[in-house]
Protein backbone atom coordinates (compact mmCIF):
# COMPACT_ATOMS: atom_id res chain seq x y z
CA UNK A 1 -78.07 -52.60 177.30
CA UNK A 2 -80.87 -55.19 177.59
CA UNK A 3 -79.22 -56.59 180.94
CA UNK A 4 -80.30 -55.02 184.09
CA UNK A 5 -77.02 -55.91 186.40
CA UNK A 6 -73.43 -56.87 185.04
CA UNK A 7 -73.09 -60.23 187.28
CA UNK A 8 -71.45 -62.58 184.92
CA UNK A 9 -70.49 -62.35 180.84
CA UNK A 10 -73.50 -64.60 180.66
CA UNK A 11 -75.59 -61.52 181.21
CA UNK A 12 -74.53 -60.11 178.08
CA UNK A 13 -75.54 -60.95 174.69
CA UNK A 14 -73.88 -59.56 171.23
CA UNK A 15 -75.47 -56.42 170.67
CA UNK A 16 -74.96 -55.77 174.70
CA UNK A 17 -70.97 -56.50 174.40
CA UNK A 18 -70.26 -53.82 170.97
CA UNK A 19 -72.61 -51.47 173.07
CA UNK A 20 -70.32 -51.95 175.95
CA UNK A 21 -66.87 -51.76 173.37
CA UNK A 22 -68.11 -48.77 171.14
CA UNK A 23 -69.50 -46.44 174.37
CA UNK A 24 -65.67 -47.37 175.56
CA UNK A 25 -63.94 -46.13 172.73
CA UNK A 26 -66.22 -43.01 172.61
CA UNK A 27 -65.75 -42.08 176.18
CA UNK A 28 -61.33 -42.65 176.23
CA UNK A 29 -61.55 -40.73 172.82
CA UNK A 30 -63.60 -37.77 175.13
CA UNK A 31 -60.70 -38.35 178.18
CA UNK A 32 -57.88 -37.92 175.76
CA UNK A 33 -59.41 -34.92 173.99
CA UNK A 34 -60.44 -33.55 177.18
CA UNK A 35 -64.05 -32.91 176.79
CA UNK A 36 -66.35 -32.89 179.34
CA UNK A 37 -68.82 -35.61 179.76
CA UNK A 38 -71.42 -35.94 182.54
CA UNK A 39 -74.04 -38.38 182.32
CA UNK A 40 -73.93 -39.70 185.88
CA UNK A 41 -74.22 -35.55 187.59
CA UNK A 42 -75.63 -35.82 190.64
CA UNK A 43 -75.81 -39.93 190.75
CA UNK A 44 -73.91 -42.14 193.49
CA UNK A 45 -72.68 -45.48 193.00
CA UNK A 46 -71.79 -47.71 196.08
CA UNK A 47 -68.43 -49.77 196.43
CA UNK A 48 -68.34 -52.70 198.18
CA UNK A 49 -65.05 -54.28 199.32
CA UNK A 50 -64.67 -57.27 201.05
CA UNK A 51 -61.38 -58.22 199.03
CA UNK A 52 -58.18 -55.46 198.69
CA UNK A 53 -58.00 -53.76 195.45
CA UNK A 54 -56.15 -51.52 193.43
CA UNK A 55 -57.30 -51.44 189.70
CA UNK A 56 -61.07 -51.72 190.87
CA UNK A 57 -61.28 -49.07 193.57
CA UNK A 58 -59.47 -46.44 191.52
CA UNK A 59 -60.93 -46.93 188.40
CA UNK A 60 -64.64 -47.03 189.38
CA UNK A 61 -64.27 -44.08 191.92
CA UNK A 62 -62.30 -42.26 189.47
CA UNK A 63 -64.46 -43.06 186.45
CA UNK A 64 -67.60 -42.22 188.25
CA UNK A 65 -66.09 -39.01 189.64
CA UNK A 66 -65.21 -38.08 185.19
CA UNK A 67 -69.07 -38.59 184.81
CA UNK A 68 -70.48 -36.26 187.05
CA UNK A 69 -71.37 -38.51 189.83
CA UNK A 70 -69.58 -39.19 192.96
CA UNK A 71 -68.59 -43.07 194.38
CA UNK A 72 -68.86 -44.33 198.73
CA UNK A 73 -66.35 -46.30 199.57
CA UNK A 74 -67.39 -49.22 202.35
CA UNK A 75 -65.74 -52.14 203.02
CA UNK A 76 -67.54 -55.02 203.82
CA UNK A 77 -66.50 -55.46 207.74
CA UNK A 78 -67.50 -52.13 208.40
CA UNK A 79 -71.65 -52.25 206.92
CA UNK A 80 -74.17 -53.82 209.02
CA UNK A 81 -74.00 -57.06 207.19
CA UNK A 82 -70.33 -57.76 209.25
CA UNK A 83 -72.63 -58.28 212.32
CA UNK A 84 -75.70 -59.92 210.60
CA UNK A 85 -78.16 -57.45 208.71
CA UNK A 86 -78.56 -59.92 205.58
CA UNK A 87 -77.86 -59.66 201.95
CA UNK A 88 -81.32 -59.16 200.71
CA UNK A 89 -81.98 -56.10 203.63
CA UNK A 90 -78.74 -54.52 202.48
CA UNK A 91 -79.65 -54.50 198.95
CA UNK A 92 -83.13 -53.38 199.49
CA UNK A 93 -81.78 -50.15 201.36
CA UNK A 94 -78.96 -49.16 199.14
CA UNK A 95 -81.48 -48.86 196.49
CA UNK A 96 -83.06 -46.15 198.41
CA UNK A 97 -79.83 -44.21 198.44
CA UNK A 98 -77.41 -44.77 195.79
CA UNK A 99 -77.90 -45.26 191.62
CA UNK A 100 -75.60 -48.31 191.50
CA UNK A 101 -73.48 -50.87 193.43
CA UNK A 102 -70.32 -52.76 192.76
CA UNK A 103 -69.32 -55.22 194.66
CA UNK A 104 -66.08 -57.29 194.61
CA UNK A 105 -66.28 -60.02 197.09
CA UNK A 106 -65.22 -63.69 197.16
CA UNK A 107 -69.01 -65.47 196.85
CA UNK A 108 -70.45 -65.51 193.51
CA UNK A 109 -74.04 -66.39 195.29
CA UNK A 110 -73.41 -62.96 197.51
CA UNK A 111 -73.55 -60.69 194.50
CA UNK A 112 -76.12 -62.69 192.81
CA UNK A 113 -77.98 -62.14 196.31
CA UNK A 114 -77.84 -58.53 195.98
CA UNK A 115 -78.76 -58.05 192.11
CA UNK A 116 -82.16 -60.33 193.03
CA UNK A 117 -83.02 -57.57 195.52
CA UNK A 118 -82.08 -54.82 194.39
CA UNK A 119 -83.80 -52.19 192.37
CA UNK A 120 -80.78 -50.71 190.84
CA UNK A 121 -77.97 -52.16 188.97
CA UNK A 122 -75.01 -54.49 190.23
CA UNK A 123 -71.96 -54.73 189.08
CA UNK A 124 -69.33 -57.56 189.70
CA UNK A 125 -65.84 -56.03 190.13
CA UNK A 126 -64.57 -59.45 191.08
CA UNK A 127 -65.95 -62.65 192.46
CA UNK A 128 -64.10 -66.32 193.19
CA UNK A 129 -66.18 -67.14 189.99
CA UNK A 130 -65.71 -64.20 187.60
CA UNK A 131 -64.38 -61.00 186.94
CA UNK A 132 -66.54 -59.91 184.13
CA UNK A 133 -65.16 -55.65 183.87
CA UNK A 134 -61.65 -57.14 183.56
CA UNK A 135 -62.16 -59.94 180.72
CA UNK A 136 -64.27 -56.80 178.83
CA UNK A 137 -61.53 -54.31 179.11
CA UNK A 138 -58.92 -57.24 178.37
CA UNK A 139 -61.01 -57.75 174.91
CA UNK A 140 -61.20 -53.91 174.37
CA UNK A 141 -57.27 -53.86 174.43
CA UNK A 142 -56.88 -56.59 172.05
CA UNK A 143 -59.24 -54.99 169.74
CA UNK A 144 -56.92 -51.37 169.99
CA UNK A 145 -53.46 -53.50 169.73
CA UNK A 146 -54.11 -55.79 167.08
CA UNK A 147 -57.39 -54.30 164.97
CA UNK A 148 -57.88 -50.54 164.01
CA UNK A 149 -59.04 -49.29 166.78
CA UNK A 150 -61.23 -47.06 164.05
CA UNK A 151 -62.64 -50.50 163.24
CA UNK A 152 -64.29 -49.58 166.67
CA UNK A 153 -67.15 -47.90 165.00
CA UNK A 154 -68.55 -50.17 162.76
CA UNK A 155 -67.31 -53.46 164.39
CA UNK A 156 -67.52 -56.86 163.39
CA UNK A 157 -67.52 -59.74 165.81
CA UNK A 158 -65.83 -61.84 162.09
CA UNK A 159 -62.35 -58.92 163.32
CA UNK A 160 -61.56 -61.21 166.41
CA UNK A 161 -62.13 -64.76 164.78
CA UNK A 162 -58.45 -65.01 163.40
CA UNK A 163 -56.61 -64.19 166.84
CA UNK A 164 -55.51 -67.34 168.76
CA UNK A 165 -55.62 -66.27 172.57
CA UNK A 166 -53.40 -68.37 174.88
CA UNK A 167 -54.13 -68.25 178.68
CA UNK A 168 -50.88 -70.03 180.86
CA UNK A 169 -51.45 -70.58 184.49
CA UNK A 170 -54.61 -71.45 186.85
CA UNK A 171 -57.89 -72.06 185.74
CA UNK A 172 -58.83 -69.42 187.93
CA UNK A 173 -62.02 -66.02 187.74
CA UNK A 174 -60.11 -64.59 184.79
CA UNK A 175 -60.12 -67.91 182.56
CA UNK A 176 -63.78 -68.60 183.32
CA UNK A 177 -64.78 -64.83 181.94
CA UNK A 178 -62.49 -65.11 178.80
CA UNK A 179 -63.75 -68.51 177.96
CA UNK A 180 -67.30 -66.80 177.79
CA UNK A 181 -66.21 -64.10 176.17
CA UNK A 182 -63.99 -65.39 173.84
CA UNK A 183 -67.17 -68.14 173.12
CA UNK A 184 -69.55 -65.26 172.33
CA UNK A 185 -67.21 -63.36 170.00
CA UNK A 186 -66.38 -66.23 168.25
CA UNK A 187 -62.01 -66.17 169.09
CA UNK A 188 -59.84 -69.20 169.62
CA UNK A 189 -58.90 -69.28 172.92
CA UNK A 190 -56.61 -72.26 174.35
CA UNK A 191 -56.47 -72.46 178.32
CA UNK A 192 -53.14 -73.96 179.62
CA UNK A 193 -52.88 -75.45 183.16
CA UNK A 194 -51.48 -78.15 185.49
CA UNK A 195 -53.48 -81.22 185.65
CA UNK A 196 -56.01 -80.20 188.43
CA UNK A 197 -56.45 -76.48 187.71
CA UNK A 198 -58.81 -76.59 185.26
CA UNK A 199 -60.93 -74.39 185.02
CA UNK A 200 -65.11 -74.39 186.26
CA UNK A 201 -66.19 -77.11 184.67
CA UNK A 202 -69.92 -75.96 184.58
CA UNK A 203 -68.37 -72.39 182.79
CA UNK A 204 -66.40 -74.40 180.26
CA UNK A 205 -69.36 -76.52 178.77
CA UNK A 206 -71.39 -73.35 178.65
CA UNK A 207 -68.77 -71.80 177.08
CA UNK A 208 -68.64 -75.09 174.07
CA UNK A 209 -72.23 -74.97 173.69
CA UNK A 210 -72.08 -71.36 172.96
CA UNK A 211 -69.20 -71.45 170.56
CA UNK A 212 -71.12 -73.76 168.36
CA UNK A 213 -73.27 -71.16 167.38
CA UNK A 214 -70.30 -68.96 167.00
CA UNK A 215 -67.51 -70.71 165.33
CA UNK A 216 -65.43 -70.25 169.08
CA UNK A 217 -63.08 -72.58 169.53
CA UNK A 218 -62.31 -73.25 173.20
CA UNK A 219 -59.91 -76.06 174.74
CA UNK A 220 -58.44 -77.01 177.43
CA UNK A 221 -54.61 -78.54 177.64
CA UNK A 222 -51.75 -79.62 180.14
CA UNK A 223 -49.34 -79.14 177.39
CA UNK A 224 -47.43 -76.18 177.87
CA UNK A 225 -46.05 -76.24 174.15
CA UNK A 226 -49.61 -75.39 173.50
CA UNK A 227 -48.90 -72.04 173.38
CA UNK A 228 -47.44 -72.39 169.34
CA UNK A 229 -48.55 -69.89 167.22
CA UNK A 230 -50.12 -67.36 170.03
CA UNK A 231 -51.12 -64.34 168.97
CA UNK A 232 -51.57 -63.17 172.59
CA UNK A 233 -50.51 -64.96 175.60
CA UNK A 234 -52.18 -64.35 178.97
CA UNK A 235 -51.17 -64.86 182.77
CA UNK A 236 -52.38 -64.44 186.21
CA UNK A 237 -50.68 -64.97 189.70
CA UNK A 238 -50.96 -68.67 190.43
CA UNK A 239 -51.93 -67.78 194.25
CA UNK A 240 -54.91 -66.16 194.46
CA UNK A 241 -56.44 -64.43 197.38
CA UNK A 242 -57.72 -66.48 199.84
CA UNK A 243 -55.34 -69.19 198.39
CA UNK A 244 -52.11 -68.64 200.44
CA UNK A 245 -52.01 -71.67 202.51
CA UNK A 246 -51.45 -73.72 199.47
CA UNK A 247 -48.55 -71.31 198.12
CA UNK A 248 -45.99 -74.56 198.96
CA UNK A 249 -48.22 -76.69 196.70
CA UNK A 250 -49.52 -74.62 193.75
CA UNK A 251 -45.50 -73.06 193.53
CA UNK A 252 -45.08 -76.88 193.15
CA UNK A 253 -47.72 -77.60 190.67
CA UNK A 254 -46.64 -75.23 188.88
CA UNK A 255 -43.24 -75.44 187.87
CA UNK A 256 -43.00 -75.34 183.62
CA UNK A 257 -46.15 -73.05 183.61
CA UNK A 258 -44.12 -69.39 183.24
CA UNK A 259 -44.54 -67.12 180.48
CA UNK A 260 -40.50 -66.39 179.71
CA UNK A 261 -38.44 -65.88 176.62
CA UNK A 262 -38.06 -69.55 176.19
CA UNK A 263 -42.01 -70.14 176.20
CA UNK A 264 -42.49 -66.86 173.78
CA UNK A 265 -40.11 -68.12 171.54
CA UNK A 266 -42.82 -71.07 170.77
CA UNK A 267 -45.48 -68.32 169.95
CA UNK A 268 -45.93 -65.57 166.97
CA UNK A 269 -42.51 -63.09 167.55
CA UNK A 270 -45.51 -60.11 167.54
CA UNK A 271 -47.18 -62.42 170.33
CA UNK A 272 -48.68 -59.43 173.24
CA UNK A 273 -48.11 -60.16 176.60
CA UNK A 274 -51.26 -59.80 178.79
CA UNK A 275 -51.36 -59.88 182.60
CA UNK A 276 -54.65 -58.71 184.84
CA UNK A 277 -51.77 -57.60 187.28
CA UNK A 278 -50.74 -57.41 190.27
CA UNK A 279 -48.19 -59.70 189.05
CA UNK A 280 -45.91 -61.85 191.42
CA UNK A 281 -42.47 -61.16 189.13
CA UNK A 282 -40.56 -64.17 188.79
CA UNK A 283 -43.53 -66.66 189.42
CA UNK A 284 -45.94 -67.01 186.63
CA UNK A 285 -44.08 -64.24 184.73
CA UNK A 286 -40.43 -62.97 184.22
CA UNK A 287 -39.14 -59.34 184.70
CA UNK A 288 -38.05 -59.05 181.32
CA UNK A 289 -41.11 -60.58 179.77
CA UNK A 290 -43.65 -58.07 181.23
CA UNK A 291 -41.19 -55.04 181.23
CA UNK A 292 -40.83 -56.50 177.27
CA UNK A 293 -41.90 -54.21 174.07
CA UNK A 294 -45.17 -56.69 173.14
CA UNK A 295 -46.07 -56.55 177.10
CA UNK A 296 -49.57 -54.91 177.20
CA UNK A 297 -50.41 -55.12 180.62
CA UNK A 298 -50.37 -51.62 181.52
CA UNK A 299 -52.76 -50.51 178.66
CA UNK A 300 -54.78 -53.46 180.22
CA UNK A 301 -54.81 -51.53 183.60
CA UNK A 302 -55.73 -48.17 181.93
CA UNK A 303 -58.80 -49.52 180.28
CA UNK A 304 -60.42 -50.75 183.22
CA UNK A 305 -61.09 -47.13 183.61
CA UNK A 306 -63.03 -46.30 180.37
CA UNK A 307 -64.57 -50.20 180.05
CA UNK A 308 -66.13 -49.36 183.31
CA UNK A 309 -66.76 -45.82 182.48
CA UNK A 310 -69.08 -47.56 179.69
CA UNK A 311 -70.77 -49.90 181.70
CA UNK A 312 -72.03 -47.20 184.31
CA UNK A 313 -73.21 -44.99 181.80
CA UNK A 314 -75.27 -48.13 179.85
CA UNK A 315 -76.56 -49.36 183.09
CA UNK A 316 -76.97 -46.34 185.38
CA UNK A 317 -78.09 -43.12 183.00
């Protein structure tokens, strides 16, 4: 990879993002087969919590562990920066210690803070802004569910350009990632939300200017019937963390923005069901919808183990 850090899907170019896709398919291939692959022996990555995870923690301490190396734990309250050592110090001395650091936090500017200073690689496992590992395994899953996954080996960013990706709900971390992504790789990709939940304005233009050298097509709609003709359709919780005084109003806002039958019955009948989970059943998603035969949103949670497996062996070996 030409990119020191993994901060933002900005970082990445083309040739970065198959590097990232083919290394994945190589190193689940290598899982499944059970062969033994250790790159990382004897290398430490640092994880950085100052939000609550599930997906993240488990499969970056996990994925490190399959690698050779081994992962430390710390939550943000408990380093010297919860009683004032800065940013820039902290960076500076985990780079003395460890081979890598991933942080998921809720500043953007904080992780961007620590990749300036530091002399080994960052990687964003989730910011208010983006959430770069997920949108990358996200794409990795679409590529084994609706291309060969064979195609994997020689593939060709022209595969994805026929797939119309449909994201329902708030114009939140995930939606500014997949516009990016979707952008670079040249996919249709139609964001859905409530008047006033667009998404980051600055991250959408980016994302048009980009798909003009691409052939992307990225837009933005209020109209929920929008979703014709979906070849995937994609959800998140509508309260995010750090969001739940508003629960009353966004619940509000809302209303008409669930991915049920009713709304799938607008889309392709093979349309997949995507979800970055957890998932608040019954708001932004129905039982029966992600419990469904085209739901795909637990294959989505197994490949942010071997997406991230790929990303610490391009950065950190």
């Amino acid at each position: 990879m030409k990119t020191k850090h993994l901060i933002s899907i900005s970082d990445l170019d083309i040739s970065d993002i198959t590097d990232i896709l083919k290394t994945t398919f190589k190193l689940k291939k290598f899982q499944k087969e059970g062969k033994e692959y250790t790159p990382l022996s004897f290398k430490t990555l640092a994880m950085i919590f100052a939000k609550p995870s599930t997906r993240t923690r488990v499969s970056f301490e996990t994925g490190i562990f399959q690698l050779g190396g081994s992962a430390i734990f710390l939550r943000g309250k408990e380093l010297q920066m919860g009683r004032g050592e800065t940013i820039a110090d902290t960076a500076r001395i985990l780079s003395r210690y460890v081979h890598g650091i991933m942080i998921r936090t809720f500043d953007h500017k904080d992780v961007l803070e620590f990749a300036k200073y530091s002399t080994i690689p960052v990687i964003n496992g989730l910011t208010d802004l983006e959430h770069p590992c997920q949108i990358l395994g996200d794409i990795y899953t679409i590529i084994e569910k609706k291309l060969e996954t064979s195609s994997l080996s020689n593939l060709r960013i022209s595969d994805l350009k026929n797939l119309k990706v449909v994201f329902v709900g708030d114009g939140n971390n995930i939606v500014n990632s997949l516009m990016l992504l979707c952008a670079k790789l040249g996919m249709n990709l139609t964001v859905i939300t409530p008047q006033g939940y667009e998404p980051n304005k600055k991250i959408y233009q980016n994302s048009l200017d980009i798909s003009v050298k691409t052939g992307a097509t990225i837009s933005l709609s209020n109209k929920i019937e929008d979703i014709k003709n979906a070849d995937i359709a994609y959800t998140d919780v509508w309260i995010s963390m750090g969001q739940e005084a508003e629960r009353e109003k966004r619940l509000n806002a809302f209303k008409g923005y669930q991915i049920n039958k009713a709304l799938l019955s607008k889309a392709k009948p093979d349309c997949l069901i995507m979800h970055c989970l957890p998932a608040h059943r019954g708001e932004e998603v129905t039982d029966d919808v992600i419990e469904g035969e085209n739901s795909i949103v637990f294959d989505q949670a197994e490949n942010r183990l071997h997406i991230q497996k790929a990303i610490m062996v391009l950065l950190m070996s």
